[in-house]
N, C-alpha and C. Protein backbone atom coordinates (compact mmCIF):
# COMPACT_ATOMS: atom_id res chain seq x y z
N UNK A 1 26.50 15.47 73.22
CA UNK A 1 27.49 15.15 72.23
C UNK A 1 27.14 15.78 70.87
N UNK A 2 25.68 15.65 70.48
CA UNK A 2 25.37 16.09 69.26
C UNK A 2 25.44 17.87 68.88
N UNK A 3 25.51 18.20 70.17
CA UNK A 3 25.16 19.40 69.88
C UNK A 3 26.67 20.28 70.07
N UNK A 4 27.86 19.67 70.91
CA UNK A 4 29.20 19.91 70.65
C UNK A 4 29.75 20.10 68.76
N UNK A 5 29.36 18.90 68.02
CA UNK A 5 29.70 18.61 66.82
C UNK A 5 28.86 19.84 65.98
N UNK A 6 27.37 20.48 66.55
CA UNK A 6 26.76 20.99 65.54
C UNK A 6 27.85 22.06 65.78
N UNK A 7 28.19 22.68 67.08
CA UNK A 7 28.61 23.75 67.14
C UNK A 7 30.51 23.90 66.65
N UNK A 8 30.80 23.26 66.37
CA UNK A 8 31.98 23.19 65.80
C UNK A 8 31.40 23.45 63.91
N UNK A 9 30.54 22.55 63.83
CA UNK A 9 30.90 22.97 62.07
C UNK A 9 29.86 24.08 61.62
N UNK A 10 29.30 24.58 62.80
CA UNK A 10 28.88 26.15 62.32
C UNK A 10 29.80 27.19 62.37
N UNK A 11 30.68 26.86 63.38
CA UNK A 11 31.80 27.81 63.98
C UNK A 11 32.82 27.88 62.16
N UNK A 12 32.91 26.40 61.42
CA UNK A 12 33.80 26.72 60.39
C UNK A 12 32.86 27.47 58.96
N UNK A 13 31.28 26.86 59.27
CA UNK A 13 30.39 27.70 57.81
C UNK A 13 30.95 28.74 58.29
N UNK A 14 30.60 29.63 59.50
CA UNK A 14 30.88 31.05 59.51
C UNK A 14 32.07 31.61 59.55
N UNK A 15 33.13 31.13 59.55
CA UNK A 15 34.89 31.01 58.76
C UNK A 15 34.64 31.31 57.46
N UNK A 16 34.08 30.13 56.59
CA UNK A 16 33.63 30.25 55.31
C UNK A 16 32.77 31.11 54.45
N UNK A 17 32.16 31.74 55.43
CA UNK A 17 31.33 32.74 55.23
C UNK A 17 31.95 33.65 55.03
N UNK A 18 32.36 34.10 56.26
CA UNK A 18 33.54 35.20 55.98
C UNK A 18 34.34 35.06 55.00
N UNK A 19 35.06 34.21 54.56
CA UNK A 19 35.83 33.88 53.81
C UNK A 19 35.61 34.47 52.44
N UNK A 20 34.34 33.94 52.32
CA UNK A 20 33.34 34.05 50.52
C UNK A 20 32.92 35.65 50.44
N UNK A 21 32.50 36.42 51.23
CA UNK A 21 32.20 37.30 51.19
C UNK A 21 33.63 38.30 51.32
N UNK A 22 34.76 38.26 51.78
CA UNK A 22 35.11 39.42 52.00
C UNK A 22 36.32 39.23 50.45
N UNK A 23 36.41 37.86 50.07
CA UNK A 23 36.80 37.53 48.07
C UNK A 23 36.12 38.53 47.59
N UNK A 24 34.61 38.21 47.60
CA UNK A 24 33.90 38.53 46.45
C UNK A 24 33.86 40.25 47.06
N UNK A 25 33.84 40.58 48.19
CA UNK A 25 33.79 42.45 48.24
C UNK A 25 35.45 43.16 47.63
N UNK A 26 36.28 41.93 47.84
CA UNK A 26 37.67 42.39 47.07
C UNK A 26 37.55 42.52 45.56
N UNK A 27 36.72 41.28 44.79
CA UNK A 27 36.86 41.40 43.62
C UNK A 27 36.44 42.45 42.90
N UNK A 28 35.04 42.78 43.61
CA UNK A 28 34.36 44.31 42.88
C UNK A 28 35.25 45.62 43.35
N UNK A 29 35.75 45.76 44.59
CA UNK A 29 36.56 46.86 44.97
C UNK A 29 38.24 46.48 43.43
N UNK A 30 38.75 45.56 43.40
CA UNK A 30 39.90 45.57 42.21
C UNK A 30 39.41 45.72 41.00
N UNK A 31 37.96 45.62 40.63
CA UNK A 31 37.35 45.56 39.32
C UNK A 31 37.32 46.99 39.09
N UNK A 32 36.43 47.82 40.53
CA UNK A 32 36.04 48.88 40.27
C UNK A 32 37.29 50.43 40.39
N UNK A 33 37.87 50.23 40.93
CA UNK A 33 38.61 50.87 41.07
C UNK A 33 39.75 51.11 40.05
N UNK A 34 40.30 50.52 38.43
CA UNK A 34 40.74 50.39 37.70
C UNK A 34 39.77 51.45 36.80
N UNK A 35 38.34 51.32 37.10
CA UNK A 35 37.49 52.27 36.11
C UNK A 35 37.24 54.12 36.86
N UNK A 36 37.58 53.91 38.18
CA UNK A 36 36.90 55.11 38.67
C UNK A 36 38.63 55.61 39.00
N UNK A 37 39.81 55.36 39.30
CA UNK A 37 40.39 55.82 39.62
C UNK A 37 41.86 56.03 38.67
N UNK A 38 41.90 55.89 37.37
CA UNK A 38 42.62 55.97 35.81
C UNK A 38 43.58 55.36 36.26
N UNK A 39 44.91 56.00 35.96
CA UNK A 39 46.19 55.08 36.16
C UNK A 39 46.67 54.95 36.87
N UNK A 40 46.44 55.78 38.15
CA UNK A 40 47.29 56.33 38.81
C UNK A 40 47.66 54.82 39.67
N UNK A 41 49.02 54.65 40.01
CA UNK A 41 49.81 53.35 40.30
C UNK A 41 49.88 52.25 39.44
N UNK A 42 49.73 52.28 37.73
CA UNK A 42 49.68 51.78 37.44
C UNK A 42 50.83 51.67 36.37
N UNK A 43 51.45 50.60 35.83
CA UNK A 43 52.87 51.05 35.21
C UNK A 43 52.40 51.37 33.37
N UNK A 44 52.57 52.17 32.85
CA UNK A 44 52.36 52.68 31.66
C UNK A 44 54.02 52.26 30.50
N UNK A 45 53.26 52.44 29.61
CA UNK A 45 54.65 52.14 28.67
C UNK A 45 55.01 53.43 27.92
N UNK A 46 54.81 54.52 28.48
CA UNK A 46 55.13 55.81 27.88
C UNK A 46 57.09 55.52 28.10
N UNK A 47 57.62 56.18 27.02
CA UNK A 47 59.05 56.29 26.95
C UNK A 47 59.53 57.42 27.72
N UNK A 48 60.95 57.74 28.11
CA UNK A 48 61.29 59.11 28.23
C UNK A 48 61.16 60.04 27.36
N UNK A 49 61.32 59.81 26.09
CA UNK A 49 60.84 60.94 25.33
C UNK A 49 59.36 61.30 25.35
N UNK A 50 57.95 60.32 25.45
CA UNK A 50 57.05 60.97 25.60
C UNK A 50 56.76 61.87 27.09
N UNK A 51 57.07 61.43 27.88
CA UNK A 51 57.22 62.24 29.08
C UNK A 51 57.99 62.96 28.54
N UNK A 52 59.54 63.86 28.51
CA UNK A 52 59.65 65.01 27.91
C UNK A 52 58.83 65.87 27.67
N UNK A 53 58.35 65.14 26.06
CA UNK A 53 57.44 65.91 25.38
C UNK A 53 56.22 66.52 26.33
N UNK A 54 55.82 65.80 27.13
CA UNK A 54 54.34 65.97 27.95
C UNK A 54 55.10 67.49 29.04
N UNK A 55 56.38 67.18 29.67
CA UNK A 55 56.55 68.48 30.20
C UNK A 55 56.99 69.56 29.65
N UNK A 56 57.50 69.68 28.50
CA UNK A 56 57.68 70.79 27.47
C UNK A 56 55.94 71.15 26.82
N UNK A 57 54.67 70.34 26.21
CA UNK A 57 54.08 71.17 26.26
C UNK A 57 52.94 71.83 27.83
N UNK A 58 53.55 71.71 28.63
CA UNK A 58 52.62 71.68 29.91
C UNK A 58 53.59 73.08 30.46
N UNK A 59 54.66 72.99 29.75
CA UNK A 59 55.34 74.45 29.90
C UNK A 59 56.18 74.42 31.28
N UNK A 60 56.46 72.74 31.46
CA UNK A 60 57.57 73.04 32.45
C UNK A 60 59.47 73.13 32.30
N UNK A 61 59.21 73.21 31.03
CA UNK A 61 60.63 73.12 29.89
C UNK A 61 60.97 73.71 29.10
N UNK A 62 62.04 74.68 28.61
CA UNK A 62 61.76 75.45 27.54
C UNK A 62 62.27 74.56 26.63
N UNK A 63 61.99 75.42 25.26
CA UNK A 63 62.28 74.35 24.15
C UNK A 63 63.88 74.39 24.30
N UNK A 64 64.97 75.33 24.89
CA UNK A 64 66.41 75.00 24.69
C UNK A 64 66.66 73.49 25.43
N UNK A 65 65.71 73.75 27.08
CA UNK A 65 65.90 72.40 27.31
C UNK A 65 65.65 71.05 27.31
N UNK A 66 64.34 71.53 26.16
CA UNK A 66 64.03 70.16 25.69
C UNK A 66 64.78 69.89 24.63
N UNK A 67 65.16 70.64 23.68
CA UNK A 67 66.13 69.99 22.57
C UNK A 67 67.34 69.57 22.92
N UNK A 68 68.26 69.86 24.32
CA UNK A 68 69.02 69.47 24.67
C UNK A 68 69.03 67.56 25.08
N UNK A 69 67.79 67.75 26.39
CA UNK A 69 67.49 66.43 27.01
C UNK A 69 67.16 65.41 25.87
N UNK A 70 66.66 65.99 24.74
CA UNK A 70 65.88 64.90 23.56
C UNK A 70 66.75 64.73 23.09
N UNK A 71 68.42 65.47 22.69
CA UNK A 71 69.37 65.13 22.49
C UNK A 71 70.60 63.89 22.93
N UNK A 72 69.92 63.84 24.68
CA UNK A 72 70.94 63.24 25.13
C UNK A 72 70.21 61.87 25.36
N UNK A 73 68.76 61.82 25.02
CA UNK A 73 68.07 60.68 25.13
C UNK A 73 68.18 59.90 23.92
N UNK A 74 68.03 60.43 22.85
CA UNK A 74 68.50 59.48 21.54
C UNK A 74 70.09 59.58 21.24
N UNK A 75 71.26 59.25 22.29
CA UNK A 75 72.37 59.23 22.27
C UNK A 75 72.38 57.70 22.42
């Protein structure tokens, strides 16, 4: 009898075990990954006009069509 009962509440420490450990390997993987991997999926508060600006000087815009789009954005 005694040894039915031990083996049931080892069966739940090692539930709990698992449990505690694979938290705490999440928390350092969400901690660390904010420092090693920059924004990427992350929502930024850049406007449409700074994006614009970022592809006009990166030279995917000429300035006719950026003065146009910057036109129709502060409409």
């Amino acid at each position: 009898m005694w040894s039915g009962d031990f083996a049931w509440h080892s069966g739940w420490m090692g539930l709990w075990g698992l449990l505690f450990w694979g938290v705490f390997i999440a928390a350092i993987v969400y901690a660390l990954r904010g420092r090693c991997c920059g924004s990427h999926g992350r929502h930024t508060d850049k406007t449409a006009l700074d994006i614009l600006k970022e592809r006009y000087a990166r030279g995917e815009i000429d300035q006719a069509e950026f003065e146009q789009k910057r036109r129709e954005l502060e409409r």
